[in-house]
Protein backbone atom coordinates (compact mmCIF):
# COMPACT_ATOMS: atom_id res chain seq x y z
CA UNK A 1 -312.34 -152.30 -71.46
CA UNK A 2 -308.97 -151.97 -70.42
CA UNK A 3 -306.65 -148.79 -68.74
CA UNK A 4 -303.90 -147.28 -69.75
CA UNK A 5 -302.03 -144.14 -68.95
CA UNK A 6 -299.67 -142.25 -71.49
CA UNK A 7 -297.23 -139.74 -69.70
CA UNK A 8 -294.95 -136.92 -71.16
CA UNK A 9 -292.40 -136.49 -68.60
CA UNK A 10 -291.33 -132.96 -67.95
CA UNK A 11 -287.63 -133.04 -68.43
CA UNK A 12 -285.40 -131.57 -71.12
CA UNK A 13 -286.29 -133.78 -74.10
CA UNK A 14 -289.46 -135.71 -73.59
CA UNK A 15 -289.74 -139.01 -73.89
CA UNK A 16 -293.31 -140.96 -73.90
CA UNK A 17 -294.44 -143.44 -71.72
CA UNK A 18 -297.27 -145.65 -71.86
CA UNK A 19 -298.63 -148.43 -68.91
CA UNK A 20 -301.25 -150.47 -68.82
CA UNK A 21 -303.10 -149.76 -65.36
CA UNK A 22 -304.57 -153.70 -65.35
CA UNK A 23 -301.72 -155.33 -65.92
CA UNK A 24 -298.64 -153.09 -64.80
CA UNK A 25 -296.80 -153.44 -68.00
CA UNK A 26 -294.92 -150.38 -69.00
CA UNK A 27 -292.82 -149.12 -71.88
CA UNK A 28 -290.89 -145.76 -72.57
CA UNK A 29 -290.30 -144.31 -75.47
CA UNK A 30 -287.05 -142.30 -76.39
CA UNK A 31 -287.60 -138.47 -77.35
CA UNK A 32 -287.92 -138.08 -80.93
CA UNK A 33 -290.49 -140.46 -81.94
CA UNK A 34 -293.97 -138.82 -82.64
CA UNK A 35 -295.67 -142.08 -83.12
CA UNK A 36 -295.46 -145.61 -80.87
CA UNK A 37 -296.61 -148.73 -80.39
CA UNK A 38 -297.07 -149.80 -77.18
CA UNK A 39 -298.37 -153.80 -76.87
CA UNK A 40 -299.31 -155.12 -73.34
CA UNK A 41 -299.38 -159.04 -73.78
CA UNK A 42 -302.01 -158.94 -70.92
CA UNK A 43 -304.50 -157.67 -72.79
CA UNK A 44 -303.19 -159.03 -76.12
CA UNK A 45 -303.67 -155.46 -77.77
CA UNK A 46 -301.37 -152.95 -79.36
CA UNK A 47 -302.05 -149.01 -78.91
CA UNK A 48 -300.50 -146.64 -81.45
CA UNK A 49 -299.77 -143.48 -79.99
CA UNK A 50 -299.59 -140.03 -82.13
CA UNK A 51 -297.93 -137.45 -80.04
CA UNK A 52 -298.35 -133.66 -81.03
CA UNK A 53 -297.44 -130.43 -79.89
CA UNK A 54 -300.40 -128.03 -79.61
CA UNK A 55 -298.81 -125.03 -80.87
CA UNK A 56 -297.94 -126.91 -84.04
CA UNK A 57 -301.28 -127.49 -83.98
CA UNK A 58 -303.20 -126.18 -87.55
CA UNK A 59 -306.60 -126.59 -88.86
CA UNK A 60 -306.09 -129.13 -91.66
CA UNK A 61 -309.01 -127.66 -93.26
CA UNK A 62 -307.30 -124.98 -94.71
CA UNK A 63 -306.13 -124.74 -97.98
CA UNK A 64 -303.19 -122.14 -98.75
């Protein structure tokens, strides 16, 4: 099984960034995308990402 490590930096408008810890490949995302896909040619696999904000956060269970 392989590593990776996704980071939200903590500047103004966040960005995403995603690494693979085996083989050092790296990518950063821009802000404004809430969904990536990061492939690391290494491992020959490509991670989707879905970024969300906890306080948007609702319990898709209810119904209005």
């Amino acid at each position: 099984m392989h590593n990776y490590t996704v980071d939200v930096p903590e500047r103004g408008e966040r960005g995403i960034r995603i690494e693979c810890n085996d083989h050092g490949e790296w990518e950063e995302f821009q802000p404004g995308y809430r969904t990536v896909a990061f492939y690391c040619e290494g491992c020959g696999l490509e991670l989707e990402v879905d970024l969300h904000d906890c306080y948007d956060w609702r319990d898709l269970g209810e119904l209005c």
